[in-house]
PDB file of N, CA and C in Angstrom:
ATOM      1  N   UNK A   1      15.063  72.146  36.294  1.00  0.00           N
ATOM      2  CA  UNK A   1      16.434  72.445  36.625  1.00  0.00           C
ATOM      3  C   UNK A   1      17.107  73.276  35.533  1.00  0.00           C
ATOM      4  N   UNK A   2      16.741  73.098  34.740  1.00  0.00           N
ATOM      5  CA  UNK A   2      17.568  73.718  32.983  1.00  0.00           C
ATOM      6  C   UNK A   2      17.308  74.997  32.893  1.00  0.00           C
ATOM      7  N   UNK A   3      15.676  75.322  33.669  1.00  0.00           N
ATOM      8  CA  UNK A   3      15.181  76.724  33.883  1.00  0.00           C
ATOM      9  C   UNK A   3      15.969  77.933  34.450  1.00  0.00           C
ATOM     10  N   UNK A   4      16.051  76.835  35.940  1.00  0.00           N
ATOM     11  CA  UNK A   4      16.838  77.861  36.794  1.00  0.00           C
ATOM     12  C   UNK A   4      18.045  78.254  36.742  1.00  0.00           C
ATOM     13  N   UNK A   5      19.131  77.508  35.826  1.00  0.00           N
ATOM     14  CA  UNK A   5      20.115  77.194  34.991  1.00  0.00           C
ATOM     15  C   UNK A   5      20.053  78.893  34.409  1.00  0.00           C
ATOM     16  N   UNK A   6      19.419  78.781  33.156  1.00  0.00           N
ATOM     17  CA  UNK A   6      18.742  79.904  32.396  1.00  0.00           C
ATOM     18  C   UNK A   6      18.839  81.181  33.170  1.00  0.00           C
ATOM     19  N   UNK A   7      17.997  80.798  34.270  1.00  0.00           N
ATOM     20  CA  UNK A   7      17.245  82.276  35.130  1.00  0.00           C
ATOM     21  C   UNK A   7      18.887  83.090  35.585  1.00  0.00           C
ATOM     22  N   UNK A   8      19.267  82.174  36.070  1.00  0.00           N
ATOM     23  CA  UNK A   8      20.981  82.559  36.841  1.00  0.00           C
ATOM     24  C   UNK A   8      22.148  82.875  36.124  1.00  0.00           C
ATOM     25  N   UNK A   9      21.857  82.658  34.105  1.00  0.00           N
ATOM     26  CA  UNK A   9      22.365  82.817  33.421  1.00  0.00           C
ATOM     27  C   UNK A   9      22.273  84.178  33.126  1.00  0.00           C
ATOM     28  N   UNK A  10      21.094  84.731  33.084  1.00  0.00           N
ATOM     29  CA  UNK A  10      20.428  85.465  31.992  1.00  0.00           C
ATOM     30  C   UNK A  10      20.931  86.471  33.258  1.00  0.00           C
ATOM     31  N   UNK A  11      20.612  86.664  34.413  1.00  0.00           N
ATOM     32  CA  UNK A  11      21.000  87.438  35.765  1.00  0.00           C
ATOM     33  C   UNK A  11      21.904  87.635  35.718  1.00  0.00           C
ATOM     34  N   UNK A  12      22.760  86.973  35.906  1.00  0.00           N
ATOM     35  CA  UNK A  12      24.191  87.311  35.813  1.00  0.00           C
ATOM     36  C   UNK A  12      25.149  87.956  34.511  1.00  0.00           C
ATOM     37  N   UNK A  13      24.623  87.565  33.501  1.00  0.00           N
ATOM     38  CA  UNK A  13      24.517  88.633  32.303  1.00  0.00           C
ATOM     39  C   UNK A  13      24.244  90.021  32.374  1.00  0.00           C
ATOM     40  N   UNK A  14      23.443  90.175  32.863  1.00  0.00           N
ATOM     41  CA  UNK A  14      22.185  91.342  33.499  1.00  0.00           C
ATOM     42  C   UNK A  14      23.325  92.168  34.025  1.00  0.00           C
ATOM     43  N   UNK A  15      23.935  91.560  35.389  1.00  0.00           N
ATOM     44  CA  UNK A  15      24.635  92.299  36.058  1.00  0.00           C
ATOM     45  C   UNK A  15      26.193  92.593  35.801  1.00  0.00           C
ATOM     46  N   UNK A  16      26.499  91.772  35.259  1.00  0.00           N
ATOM     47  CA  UNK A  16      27.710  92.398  34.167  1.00  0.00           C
ATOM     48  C   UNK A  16      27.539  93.293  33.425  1.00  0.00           C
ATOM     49  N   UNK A  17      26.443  93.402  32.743  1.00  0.00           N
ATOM     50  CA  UNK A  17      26.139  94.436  31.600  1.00  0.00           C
ATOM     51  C   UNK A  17      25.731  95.740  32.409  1.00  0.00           C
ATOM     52  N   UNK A  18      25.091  95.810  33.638  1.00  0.00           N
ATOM     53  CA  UNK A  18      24.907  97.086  34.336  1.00  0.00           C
ATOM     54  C   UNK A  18      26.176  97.717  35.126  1.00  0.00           C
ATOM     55  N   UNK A  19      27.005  96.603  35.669  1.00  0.00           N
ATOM     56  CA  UNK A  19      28.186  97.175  35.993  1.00  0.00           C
ATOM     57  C   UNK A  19      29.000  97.821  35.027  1.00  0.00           C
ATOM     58  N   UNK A  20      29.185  97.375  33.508  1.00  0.00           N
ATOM     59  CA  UNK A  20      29.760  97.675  32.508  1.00  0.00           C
ATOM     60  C   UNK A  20      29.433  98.979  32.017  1.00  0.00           C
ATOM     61  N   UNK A  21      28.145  99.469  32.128  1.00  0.00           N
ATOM     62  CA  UNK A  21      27.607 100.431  31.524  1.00  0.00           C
ATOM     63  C   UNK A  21      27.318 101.378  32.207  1.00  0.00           C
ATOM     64  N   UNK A  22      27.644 101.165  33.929  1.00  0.00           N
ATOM     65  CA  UNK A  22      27.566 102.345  34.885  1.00  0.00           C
ATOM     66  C   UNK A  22      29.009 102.813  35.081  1.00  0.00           C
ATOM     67  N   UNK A  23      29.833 102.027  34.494  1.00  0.00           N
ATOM     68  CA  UNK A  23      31.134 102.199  34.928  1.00  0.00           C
ATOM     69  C   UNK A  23      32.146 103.114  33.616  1.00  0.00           C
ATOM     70  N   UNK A  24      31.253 103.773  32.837  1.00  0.00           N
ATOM     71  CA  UNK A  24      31.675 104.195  31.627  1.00  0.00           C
ATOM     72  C   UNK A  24      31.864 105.671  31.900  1.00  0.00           C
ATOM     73  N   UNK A  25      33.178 106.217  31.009  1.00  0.00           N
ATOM     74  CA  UNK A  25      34.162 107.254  31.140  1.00  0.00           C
ATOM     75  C   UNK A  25      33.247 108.394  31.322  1.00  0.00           C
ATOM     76  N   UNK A  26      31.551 108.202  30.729  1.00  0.00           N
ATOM     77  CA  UNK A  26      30.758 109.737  30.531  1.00  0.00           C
ATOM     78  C   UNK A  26      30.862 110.212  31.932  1.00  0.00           C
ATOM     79  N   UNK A  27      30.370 109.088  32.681  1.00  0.00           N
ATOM     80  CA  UNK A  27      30.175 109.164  34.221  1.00  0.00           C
ATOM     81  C   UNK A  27      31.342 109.802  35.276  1.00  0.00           C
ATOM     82  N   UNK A  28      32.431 109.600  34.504  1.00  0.00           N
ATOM     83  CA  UNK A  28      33.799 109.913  35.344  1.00  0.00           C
ATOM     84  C   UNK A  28      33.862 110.961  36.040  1.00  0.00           C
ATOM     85  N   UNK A  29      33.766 111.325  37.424  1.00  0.00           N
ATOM     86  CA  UNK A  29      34.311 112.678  37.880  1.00  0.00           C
ATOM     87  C   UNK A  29      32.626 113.297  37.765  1.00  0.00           C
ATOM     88  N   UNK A  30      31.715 112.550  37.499  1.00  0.00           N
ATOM     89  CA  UNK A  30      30.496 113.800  37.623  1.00  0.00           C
ATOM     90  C   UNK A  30      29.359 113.588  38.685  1.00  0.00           C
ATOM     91  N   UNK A  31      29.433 114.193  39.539  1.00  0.00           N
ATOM     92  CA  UNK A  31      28.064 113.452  40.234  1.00  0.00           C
ATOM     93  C   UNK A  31      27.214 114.946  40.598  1.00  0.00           C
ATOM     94  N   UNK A  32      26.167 114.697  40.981  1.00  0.00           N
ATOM     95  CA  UNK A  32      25.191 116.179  40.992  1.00  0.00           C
ATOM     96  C   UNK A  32      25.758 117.325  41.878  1.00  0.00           C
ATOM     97  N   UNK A  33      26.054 117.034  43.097  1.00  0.00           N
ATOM     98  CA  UNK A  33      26.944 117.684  43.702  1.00  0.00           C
ATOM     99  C   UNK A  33      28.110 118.479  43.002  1.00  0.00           C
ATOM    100  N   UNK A  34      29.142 118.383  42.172  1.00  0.00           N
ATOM    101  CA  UNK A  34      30.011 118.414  42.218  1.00  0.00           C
ATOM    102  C   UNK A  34      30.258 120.235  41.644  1.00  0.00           C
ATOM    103  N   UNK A  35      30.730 120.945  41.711  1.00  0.00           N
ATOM    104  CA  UNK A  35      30.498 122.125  40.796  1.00  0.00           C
ATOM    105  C   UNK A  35      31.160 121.902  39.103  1.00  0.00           C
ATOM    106  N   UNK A  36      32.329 120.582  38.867  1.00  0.00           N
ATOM    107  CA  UNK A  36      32.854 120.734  37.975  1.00  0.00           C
ATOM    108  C   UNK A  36      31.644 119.608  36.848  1.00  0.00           C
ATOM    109  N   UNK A  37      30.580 118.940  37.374  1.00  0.00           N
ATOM    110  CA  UNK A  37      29.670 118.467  36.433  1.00  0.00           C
ATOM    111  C   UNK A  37      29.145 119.792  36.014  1.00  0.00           C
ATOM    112  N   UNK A  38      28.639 120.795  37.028  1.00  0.00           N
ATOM    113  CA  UNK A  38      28.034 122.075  36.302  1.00  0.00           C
ATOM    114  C   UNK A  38      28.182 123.115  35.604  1.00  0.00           C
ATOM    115  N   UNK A  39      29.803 122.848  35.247  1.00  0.00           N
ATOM    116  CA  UNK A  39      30.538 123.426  34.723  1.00  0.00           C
ATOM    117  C   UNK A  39      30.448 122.923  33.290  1.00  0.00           C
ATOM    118  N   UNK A  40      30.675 121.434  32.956  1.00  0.00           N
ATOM    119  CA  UNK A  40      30.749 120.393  31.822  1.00  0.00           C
ATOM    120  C   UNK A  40      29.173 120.771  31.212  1.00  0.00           C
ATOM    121  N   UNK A  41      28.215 120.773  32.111  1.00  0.00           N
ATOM    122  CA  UNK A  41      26.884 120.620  31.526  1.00  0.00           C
ATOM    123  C   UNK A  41      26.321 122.608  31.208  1.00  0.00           C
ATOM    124  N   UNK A  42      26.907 123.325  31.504  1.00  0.00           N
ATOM    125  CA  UNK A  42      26.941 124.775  31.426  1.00  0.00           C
ATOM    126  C   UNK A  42      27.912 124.994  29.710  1.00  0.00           C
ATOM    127  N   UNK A  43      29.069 124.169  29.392  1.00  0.00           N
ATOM    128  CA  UNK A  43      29.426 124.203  28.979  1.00  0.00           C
ATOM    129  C   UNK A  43      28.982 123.711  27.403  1.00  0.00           C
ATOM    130  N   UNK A  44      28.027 122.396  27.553  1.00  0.00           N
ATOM    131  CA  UNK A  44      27.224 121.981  26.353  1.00  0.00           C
ATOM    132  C   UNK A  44      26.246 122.898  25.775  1.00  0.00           C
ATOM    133  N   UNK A  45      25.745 123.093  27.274  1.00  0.00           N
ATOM    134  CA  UNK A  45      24.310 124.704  27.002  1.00  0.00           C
ATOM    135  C   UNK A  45      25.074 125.266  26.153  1.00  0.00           C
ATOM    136  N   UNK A  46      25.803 125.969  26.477  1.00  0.00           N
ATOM    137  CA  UNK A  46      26.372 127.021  25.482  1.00  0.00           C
ATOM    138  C   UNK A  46      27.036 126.458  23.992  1.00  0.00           C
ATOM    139  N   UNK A  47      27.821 125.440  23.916  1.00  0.00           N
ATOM    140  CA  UNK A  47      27.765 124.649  22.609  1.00  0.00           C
ATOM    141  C   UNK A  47      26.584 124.902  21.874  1.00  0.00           C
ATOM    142  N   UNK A  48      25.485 124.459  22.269  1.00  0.00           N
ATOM    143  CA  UNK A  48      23.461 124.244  21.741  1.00  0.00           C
ATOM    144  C   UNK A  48      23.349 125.501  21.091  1.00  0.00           C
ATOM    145  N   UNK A  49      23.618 126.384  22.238  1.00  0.00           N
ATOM    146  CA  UNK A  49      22.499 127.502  22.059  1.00  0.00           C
ATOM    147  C   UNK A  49      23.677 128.353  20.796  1.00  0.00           C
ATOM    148  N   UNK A  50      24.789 128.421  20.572  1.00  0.00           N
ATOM    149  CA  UNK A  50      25.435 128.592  19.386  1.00  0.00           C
ATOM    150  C   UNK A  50      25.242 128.126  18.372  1.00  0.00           C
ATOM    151  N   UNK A  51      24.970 127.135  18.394  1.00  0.00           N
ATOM    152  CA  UNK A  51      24.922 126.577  17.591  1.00  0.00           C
ATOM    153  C   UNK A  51      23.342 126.547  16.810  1.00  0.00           C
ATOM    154  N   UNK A  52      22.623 127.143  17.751  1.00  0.00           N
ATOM    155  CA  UNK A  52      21.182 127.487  17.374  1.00  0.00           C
ATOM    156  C   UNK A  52      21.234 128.836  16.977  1.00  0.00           C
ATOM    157  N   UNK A  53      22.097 129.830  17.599  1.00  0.00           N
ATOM    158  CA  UNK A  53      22.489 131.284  16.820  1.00  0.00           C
ATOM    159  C   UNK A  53      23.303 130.747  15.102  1.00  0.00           C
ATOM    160  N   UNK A  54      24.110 129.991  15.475  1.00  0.00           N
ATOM    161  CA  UNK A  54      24.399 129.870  13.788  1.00  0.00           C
ATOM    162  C   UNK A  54      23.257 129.248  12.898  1.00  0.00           C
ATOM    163  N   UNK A  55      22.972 128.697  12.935  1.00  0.00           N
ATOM    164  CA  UNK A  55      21.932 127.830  12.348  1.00  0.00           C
ATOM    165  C   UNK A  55      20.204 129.477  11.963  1.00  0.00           C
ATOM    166  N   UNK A  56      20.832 130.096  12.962  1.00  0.00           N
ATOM    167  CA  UNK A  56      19.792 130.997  12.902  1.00  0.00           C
ATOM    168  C   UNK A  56      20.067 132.360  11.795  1.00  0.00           C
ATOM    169  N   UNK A  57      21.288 132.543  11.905  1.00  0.00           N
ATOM    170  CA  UNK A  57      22.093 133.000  11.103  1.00  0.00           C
ATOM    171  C   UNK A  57      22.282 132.964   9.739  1.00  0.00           C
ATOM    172  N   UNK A  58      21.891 131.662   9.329  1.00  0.00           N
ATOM    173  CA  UNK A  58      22.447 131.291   7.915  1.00  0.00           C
ATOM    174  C   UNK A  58      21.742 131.076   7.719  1.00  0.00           C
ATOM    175  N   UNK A  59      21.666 131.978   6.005  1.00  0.00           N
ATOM    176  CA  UNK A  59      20.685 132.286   5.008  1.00  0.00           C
ATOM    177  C   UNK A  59      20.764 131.214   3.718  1.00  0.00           C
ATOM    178  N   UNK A  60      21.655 130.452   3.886  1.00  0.00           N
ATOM    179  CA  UNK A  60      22.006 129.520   3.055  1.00  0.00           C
ATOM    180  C   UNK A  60      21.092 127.915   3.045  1.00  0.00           C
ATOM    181  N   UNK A  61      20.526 128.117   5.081  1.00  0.00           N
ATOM    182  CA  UNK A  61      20.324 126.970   5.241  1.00  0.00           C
ATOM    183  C   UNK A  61      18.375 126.910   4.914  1.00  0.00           C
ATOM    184  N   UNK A  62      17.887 125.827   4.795  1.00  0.00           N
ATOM    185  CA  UNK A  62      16.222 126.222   4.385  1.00  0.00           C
ATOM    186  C   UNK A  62      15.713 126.286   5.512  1.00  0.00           C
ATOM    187  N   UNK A  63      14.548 127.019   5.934  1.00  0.00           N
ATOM    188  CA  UNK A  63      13.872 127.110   6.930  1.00  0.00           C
ATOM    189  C   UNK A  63      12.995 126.052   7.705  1.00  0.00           C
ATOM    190  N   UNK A  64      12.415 125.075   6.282  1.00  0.00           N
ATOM    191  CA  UNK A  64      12.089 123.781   6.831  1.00  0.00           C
ATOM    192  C   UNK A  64      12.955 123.057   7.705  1.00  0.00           C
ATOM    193  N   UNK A  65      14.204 123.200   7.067  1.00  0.00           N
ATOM    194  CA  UNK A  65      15.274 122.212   7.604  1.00  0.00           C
ATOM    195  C   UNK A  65      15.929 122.667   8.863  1.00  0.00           C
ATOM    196  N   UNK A  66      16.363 123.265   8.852  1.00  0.00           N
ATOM    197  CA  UNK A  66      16.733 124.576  10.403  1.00  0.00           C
ATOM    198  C   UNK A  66      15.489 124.485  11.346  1.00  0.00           C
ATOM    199  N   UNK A  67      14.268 124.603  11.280  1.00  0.00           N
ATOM    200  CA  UNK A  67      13.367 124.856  11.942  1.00  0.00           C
ATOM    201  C   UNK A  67      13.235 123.329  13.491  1.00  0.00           C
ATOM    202  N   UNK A  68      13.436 122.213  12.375  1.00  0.00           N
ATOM    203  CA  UNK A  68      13.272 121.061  13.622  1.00  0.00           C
ATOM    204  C   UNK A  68      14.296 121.221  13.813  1.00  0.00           C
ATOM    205  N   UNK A  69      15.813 121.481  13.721  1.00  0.00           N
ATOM    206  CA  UNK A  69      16.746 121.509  14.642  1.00  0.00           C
ATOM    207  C   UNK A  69      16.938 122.350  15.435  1.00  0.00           C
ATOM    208  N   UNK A  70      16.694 123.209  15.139  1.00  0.00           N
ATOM    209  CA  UNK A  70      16.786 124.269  16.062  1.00  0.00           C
ATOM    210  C   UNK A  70      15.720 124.157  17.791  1.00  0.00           C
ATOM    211  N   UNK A  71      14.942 123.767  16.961  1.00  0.00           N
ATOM    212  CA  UNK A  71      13.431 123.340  17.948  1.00  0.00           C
ATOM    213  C   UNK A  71      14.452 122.054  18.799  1.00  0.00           C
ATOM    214  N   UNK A  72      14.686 121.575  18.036  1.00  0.00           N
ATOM    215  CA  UNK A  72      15.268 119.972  19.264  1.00  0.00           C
ATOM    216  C   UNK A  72      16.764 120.213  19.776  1.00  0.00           C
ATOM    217  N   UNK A  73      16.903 120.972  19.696  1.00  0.00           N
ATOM    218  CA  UNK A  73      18.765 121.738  20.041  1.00  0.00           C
ATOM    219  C   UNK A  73      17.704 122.530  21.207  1.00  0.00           C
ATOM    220  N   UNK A  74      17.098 123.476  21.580  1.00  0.00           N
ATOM    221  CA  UNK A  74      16.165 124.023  21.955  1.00  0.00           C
ATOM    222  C   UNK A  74      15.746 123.631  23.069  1.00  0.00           C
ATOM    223  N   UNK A  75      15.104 122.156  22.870  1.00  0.00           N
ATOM    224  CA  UNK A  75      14.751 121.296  23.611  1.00  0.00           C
ATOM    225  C   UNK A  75      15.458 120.914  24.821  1.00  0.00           C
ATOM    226  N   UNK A  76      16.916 120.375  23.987  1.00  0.00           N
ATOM    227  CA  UNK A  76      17.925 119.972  24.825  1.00  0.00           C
ATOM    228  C   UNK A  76      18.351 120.897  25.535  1.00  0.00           C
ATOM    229  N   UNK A  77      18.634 122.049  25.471  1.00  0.00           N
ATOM    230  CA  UNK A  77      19.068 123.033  26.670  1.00  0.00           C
ATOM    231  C   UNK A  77      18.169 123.257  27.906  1.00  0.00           C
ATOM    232  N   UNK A  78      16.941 123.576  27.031  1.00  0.00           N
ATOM    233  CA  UNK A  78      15.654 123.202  28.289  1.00  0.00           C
ATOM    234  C   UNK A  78      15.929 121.800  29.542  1.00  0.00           C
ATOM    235  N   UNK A  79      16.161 120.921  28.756  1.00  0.00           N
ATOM    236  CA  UNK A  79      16.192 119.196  29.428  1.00  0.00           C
ATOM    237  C   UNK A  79      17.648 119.538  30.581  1.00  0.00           C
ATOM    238  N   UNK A  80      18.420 120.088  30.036  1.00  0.00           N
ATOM    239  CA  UNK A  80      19.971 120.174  30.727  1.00  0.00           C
ATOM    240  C   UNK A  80      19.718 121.128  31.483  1.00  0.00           C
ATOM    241  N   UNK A  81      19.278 122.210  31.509  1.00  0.00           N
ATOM    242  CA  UNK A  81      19.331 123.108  32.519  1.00  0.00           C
ATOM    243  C   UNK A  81      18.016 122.727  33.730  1.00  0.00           C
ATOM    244  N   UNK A  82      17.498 121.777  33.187  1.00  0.00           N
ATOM    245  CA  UNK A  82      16.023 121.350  34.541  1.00  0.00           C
ATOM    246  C   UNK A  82      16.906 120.104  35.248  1.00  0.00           C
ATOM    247  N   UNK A  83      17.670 119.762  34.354  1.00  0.00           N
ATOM    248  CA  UNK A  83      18.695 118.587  35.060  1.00  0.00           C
ATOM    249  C   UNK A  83      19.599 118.824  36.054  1.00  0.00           C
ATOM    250  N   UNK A  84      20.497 120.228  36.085  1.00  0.00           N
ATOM    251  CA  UNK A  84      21.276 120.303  36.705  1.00  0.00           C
ATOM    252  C   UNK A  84      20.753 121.705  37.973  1.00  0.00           C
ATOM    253  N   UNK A  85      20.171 121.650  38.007  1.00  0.00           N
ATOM    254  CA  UNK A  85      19.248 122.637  38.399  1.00  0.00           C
ATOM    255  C   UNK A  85      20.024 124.375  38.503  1.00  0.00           C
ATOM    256  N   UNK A  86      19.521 124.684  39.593  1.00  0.00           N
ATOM    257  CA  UNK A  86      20.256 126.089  39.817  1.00  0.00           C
ATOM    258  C   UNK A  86      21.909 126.236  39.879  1.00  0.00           C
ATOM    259  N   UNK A  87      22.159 127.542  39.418  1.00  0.00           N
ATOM    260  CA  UNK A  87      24.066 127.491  39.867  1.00  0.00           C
ATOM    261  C   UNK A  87      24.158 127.187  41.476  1.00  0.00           C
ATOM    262  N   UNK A  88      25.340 126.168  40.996  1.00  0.00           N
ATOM    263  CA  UNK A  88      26.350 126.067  42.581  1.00  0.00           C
ATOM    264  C   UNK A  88      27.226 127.082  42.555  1.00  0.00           C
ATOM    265  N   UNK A  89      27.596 127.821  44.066  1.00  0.00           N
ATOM    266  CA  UNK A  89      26.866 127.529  44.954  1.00  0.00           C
ATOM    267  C   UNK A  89      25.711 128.561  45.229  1.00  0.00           C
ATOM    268  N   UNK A  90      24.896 128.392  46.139  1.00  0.00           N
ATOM    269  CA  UNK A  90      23.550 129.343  46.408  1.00  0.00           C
ATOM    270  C   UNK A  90      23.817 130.330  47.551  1.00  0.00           C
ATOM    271  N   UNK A  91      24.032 131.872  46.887  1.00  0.00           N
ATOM    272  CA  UNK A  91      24.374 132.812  48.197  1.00  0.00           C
ATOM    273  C   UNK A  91      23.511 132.881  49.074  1.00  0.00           C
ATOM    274  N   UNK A  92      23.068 133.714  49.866  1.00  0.00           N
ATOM    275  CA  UNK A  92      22.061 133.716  51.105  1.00  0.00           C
ATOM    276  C   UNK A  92      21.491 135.069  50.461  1.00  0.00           C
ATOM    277  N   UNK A  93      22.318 135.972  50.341  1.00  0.00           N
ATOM    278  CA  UNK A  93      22.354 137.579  49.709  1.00  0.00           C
ATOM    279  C   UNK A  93      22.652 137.963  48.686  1.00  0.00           C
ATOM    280  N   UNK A  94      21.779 138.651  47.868  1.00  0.00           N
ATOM    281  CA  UNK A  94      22.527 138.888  46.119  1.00  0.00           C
ATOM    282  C   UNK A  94      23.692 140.021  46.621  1.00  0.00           C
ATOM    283  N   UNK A  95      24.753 139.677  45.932  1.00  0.00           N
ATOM    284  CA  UNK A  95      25.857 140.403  46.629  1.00  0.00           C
ATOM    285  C   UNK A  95      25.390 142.254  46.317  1.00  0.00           C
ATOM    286  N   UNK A  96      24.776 142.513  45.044  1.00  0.00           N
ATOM    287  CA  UNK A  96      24.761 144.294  44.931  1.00  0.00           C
ATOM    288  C   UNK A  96      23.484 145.000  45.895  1.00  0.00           C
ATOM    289  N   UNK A  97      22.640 144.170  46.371  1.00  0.00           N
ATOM    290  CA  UNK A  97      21.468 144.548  46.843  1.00  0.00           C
ATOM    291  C   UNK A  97      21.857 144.949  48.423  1.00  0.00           C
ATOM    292  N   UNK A  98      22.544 144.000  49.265  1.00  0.00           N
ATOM    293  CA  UNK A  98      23.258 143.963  50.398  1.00  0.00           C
ATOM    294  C   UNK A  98      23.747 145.146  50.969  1.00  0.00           C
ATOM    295  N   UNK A  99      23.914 146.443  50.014  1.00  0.00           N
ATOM    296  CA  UNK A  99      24.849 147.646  50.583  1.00  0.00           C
ATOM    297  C   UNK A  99      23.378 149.067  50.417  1.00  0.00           C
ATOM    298  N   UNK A 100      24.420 149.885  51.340  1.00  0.00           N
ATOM    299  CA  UNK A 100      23.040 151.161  51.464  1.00  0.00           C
ATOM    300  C   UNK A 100      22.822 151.458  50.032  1.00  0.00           C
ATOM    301  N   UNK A 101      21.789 152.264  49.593  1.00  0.00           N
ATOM    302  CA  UNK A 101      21.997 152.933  48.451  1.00  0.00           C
ATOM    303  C   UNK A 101      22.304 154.205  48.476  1.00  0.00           C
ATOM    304  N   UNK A 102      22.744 154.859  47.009  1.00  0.00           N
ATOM    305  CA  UNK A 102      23.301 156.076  46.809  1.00  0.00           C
ATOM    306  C   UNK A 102      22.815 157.215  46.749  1.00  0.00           C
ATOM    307  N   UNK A 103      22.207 158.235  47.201  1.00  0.00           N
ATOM    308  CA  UNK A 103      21.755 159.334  47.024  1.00  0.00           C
ATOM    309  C   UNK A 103      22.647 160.132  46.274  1.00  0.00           C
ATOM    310  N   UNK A 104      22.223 160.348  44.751  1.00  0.00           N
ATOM    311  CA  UNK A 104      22.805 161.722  44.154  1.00  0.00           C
ATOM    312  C   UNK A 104      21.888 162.968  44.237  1.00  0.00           C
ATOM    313  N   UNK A 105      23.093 164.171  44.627  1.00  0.00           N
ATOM    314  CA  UNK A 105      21.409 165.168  44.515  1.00  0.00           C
ATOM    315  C   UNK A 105      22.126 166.156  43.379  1.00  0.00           C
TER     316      UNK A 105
END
């Protein structure tokens, strides 16, 4: 009896702590769909990858030391852009290809 006590304890812990932690502000307003998550996560890319141009930049910093960050800053843009996949939304037609072309003579 003391077990199952335990088991229903430890569960219910469980599920407080997953409600608690799904219910957190990162999550707010973002779901895969949305265009303004791809906006937020377009927006870090570009944070990274600056931040990998500065880092690339500076002659001050050692090459050992720059080298794994840059590599794992690197990384992370790779990880974020396979995450959020292609831009929303998806045309049917690339808009410049669509028209006749120009003959100059």
């Amino acid at each position: 009896m003391q077990s199952r006590q335990d088991m229903m304890r430890i569960l219910s812990l469980c599920a407080i702590a997953y409600l608690v932690f799904m219910a957190t502000p990162a999550m707010a307003g973002c779901d895969l769909a949305s265009e303004h998550c791809w906006l937020r996560a377009h927006r870090v890319m570009t944070h990274k990858q600056n931040h990998i141009a500065y880092l690339e930049a500076n002659p001050d910093v050692d090459d050992g030391i720059k080298g794994r960050i840059i590599t794992h800053l690197h990384y992370k843009v790779l990880h974020i852009r396979a995450y959020i996949g292609p831009r929303w939304p998806h045309w049917p037609t690339p808009c410049c290809y669509s028209r006749p072309r120009l003959y100059v003579r």
